[in-house]
PDB file of N, CA and C in Angstrom:
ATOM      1  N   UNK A   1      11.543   1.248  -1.585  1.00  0.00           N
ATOM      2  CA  UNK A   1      10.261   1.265  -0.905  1.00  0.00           C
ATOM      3  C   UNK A   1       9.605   2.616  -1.173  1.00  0.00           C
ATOM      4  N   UNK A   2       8.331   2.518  -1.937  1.00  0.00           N
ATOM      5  CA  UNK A   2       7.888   3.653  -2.016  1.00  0.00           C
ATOM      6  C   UNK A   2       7.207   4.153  -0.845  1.00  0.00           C
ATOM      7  N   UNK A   3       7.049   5.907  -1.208  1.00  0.00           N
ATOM      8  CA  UNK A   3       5.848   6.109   0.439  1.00  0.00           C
ATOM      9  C   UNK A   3       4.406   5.901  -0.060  1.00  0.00           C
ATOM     10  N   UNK A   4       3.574   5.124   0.948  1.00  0.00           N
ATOM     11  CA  UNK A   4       2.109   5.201   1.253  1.00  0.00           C
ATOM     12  C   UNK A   4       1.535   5.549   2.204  1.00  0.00           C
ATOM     13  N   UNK A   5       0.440   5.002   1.788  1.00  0.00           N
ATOM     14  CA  UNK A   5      -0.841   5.619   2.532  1.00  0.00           C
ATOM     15  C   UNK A   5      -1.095   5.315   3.966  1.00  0.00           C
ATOM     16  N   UNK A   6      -1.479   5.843   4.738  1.00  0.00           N
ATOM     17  CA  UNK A   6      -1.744   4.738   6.176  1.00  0.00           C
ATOM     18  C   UNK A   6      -3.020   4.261   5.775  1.00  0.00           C
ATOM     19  N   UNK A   7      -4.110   4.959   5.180  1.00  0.00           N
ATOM     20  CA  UNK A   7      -4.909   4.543   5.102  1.00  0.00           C
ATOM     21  C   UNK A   7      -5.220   3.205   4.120  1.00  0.00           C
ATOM     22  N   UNK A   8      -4.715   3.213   3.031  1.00  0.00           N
ATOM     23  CA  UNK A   8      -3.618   2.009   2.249  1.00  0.00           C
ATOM     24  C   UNK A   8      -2.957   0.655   2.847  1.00  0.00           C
ATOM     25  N   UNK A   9      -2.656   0.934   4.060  1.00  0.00           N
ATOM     26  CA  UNK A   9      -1.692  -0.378   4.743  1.00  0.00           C
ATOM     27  C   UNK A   9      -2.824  -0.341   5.642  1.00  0.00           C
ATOM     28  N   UNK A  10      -4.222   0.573   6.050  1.00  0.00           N
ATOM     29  CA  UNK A  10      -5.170  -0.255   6.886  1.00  0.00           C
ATOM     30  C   UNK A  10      -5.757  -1.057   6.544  1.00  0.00           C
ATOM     31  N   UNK A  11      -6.439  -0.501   5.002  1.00  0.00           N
ATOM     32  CA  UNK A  11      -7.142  -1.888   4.448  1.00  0.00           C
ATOM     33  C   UNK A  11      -6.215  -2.765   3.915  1.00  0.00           C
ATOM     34  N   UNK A  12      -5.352  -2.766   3.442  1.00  0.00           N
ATOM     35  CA  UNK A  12      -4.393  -4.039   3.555  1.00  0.00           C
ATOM     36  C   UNK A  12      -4.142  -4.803   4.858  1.00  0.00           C
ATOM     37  N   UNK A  13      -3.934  -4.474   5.835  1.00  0.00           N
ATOM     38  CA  UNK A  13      -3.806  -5.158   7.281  1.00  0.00           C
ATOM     39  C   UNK A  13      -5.184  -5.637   7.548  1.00  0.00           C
ATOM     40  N   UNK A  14      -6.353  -5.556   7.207  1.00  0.00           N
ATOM     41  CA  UNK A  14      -7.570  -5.664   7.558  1.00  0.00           C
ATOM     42  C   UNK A  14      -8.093  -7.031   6.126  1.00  0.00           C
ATOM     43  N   UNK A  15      -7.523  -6.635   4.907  1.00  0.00           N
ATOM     44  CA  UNK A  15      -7.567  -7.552   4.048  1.00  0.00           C
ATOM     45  C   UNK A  15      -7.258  -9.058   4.568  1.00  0.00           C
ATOM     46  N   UNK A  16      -5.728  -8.903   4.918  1.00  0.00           N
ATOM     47  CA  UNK A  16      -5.132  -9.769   5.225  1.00  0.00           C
ATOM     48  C   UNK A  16      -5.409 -11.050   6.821  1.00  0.00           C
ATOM     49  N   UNK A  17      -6.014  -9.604   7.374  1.00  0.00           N
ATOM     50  CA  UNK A  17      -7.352 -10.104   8.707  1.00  0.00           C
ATOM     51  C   UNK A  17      -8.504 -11.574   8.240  1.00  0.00           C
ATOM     52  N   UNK A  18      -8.886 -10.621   6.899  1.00  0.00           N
ATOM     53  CA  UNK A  18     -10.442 -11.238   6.471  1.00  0.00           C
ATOM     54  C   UNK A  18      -9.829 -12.525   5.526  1.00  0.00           C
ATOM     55  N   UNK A  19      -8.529 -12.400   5.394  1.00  0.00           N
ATOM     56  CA  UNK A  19      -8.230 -14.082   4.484  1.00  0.00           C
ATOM     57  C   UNK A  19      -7.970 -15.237   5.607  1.00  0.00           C
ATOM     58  N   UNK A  20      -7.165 -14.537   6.695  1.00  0.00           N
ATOM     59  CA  UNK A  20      -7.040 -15.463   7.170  1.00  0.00           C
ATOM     60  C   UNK A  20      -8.253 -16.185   8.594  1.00  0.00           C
ATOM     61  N   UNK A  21      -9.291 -15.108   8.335  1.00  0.00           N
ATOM     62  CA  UNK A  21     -10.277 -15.485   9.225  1.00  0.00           C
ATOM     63  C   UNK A  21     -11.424 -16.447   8.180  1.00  0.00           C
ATOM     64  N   UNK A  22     -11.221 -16.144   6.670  1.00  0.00           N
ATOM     65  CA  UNK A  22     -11.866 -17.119   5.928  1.00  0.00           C
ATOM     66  C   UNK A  22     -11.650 -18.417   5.558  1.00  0.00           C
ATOM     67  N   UNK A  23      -9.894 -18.252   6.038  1.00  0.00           N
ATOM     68  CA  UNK A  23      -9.213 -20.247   5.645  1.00  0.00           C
ATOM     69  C   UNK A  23      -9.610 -20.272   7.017  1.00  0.00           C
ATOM     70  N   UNK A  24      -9.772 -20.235   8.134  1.00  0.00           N
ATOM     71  CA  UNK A  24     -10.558 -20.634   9.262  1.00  0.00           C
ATOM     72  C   UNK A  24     -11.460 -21.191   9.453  1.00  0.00           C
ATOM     73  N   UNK A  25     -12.149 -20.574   8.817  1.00  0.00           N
ATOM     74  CA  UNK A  25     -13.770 -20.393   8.725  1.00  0.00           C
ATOM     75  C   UNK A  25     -13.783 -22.026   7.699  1.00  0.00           C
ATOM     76  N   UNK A  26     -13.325 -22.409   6.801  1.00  0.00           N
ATOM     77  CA  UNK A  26     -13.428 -23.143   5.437  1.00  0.00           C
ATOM     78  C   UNK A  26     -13.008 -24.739   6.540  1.00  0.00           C
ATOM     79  N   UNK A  27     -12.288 -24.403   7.169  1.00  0.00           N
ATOM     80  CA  UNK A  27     -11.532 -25.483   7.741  1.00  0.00           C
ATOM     81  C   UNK A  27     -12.552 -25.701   9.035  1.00  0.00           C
ATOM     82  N   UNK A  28     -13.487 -24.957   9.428  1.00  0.00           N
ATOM     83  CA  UNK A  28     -14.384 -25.287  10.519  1.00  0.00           C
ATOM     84  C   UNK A  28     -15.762 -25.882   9.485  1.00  0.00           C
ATOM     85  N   UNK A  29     -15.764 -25.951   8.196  1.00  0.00           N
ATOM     86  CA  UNK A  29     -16.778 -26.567   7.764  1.00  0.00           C
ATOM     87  C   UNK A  29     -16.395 -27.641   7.288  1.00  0.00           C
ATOM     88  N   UNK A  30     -14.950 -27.896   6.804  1.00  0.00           N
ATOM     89  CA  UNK A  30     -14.519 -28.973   6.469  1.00  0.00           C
ATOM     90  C   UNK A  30     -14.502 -30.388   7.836  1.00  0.00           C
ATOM     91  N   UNK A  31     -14.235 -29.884   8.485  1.00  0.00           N
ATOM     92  CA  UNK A  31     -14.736 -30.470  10.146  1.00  0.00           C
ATOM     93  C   UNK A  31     -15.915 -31.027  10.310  1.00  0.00           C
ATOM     94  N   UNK A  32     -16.874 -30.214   9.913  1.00  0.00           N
ATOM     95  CA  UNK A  32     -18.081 -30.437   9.811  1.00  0.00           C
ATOM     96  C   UNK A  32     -19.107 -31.216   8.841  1.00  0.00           C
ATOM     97  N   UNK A  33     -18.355 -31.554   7.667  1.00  0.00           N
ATOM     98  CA  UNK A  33     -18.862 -32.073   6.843  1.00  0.00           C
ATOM     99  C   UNK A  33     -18.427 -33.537   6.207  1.00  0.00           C
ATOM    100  N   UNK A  34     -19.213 -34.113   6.047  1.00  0.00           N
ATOM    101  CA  UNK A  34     -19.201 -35.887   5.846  1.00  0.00           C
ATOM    102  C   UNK A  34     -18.947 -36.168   4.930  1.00  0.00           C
ATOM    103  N   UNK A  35     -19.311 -35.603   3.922  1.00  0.00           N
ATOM    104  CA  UNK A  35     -18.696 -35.573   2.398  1.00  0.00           C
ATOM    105  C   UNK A  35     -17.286 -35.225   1.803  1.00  0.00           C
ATOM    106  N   UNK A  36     -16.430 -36.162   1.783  1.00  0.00           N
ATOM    107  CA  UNK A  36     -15.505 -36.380   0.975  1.00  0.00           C
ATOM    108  C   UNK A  36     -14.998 -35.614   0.028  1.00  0.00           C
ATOM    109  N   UNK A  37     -15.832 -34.783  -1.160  1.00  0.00           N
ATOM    110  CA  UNK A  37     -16.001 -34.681  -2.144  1.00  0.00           C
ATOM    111  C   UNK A  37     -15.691 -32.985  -1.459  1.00  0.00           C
ATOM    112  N   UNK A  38     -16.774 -32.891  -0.847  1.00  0.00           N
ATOM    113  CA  UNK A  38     -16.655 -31.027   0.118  1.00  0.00           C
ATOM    114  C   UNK A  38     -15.956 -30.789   0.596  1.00  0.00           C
ATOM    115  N   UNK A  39     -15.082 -31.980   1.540  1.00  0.00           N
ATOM    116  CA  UNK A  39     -14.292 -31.708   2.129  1.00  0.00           C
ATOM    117  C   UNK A  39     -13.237 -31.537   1.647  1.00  0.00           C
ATOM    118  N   UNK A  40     -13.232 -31.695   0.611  1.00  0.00           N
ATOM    119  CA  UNK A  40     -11.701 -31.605  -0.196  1.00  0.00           C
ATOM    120  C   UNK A  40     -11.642 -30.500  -1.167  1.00  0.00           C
ATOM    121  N   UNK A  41     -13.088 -29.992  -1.485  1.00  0.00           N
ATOM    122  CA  UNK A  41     -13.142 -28.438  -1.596  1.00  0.00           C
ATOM    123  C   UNK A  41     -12.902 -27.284  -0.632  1.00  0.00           C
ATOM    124  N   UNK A  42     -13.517 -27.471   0.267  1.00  0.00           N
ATOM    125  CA  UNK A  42     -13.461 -26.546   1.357  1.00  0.00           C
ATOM    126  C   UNK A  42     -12.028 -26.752   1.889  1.00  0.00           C
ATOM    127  N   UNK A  43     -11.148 -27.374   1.351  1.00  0.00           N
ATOM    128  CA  UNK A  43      -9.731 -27.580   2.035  1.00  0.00           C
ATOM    129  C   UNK A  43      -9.198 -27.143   1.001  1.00  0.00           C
ATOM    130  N   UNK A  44      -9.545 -26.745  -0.618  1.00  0.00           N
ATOM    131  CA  UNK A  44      -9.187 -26.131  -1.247  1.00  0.00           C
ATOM    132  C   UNK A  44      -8.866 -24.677  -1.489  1.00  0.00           C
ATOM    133  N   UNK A  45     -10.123 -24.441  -1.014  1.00  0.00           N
ATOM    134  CA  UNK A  45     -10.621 -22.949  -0.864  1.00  0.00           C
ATOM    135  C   UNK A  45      -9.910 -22.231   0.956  1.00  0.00           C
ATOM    136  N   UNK A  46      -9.524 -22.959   1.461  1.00  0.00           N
ATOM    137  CA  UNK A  46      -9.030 -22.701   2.770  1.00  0.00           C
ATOM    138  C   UNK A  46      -7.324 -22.398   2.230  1.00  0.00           C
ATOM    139  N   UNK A  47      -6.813 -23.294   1.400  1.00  0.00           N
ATOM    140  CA  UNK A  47      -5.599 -22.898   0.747  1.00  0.00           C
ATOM    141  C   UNK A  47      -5.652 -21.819   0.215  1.00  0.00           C
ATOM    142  N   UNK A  48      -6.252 -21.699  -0.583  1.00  0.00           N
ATOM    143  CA  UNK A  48      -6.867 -20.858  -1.265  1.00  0.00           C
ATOM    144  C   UNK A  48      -6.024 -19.069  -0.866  1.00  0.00           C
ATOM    145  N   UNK A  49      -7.357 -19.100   0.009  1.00  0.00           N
ATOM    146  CA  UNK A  49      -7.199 -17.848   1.264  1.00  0.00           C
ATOM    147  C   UNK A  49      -5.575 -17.875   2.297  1.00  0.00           C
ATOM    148  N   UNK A  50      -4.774 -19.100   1.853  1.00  0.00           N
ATOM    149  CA  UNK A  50      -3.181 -18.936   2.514  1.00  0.00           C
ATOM    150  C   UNK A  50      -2.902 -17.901   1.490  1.00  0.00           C
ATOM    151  N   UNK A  51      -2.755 -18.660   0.198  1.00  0.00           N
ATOM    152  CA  UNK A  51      -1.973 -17.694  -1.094  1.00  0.00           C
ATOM    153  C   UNK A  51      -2.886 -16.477  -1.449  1.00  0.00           C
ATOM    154  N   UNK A  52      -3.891 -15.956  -0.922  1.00  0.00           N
ATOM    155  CA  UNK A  52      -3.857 -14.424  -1.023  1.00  0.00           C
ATOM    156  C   UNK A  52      -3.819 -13.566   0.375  1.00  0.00           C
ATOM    157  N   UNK A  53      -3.298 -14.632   1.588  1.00  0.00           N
ATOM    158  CA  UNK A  53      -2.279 -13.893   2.612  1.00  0.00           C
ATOM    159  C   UNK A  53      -1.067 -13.480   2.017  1.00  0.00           C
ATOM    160  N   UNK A  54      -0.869 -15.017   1.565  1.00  0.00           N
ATOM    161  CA  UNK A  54       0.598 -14.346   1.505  1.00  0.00           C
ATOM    162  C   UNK A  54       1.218 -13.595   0.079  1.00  0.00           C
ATOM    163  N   UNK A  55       0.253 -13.488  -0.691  1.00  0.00           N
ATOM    164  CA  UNK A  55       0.039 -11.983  -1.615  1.00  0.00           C
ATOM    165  C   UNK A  55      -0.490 -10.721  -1.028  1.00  0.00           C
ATOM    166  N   UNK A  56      -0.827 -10.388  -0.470  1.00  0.00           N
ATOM    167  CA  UNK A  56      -1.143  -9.672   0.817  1.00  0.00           C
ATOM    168  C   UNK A  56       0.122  -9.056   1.427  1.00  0.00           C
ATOM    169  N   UNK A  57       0.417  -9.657   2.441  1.00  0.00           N
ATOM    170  CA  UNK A  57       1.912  -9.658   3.489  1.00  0.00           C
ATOM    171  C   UNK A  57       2.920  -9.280   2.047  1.00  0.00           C
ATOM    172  N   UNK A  58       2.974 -10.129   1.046  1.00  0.00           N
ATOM    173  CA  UNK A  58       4.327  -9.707   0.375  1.00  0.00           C
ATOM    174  C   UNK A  58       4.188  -7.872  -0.071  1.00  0.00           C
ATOM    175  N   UNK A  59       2.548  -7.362  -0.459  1.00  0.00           N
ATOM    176  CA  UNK A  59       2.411  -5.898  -0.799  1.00  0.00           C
ATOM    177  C   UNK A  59       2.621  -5.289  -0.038  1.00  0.00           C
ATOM    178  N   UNK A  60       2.206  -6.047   1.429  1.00  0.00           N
ATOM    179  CA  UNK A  60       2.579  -4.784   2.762  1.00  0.00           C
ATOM    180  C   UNK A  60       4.073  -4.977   2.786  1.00  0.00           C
ATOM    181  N   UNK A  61       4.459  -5.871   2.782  1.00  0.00           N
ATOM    182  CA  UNK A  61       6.398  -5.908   2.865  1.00  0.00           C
ATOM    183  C   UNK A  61       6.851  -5.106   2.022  1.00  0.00           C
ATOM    184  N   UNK A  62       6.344  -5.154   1.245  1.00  0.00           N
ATOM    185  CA  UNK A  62       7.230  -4.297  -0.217  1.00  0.00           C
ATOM    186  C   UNK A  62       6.632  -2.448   0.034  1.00  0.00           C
ATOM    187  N   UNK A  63       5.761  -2.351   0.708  1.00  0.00           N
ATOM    188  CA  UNK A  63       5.250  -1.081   0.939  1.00  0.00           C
ATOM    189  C   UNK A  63       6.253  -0.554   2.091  1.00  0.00           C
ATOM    190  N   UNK A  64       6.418  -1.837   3.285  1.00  0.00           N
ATOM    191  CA  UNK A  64       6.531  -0.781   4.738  1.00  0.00           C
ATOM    192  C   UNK A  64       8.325  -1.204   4.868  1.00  0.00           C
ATOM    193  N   UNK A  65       8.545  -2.376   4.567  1.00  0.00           N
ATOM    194  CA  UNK A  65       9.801  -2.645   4.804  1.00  0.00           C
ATOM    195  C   UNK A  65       9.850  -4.035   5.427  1.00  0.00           C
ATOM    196  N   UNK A  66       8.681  -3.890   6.378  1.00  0.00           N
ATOM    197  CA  UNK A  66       8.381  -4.418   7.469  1.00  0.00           C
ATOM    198  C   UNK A  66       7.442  -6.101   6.942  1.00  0.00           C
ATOM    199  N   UNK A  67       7.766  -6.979   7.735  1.00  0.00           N
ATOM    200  CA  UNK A  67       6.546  -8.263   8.136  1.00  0.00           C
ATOM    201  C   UNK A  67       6.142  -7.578   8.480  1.00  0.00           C
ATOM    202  N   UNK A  68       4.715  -8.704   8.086  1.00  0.00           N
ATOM    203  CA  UNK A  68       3.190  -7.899   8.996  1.00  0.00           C
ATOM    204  C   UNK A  68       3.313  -8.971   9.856  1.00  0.00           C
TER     205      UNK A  68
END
């Protein structure tokens, strides 16, 4: 484990904030929308934003030691 930054693991902790408040966000329009076709995009793109959490979480793991 190398040493970093705090300031480094903030915007990473804050990254990891804004992915998973965007597969949220994707999945409250997929809700919302009648189309078939969108909805199965926007459920794409909601995955999407899982796998660069959890590319995310694996840099902070490998940084702190620690789960985020």
């Amino acid at each position: 484990m190398a040493p970093c930054s705090e300031k480094v693991l903030e915007i990473i902790e804050e990254a990891i904030y804004h992915e998973q408040a965007s597969h949220d966000y994707y999945l409250q329009v997929v809700e919302a929308m009648h189309d078939e076709s969108g909805r199965r995009q926007f459920r794409h793109l909601a995955q999407e934003e899982i796998r660069h959490r959890e590319v995310l979480e694996d840099r902070f793991r490998s940084m702190t030691g620690k789960r985020f």
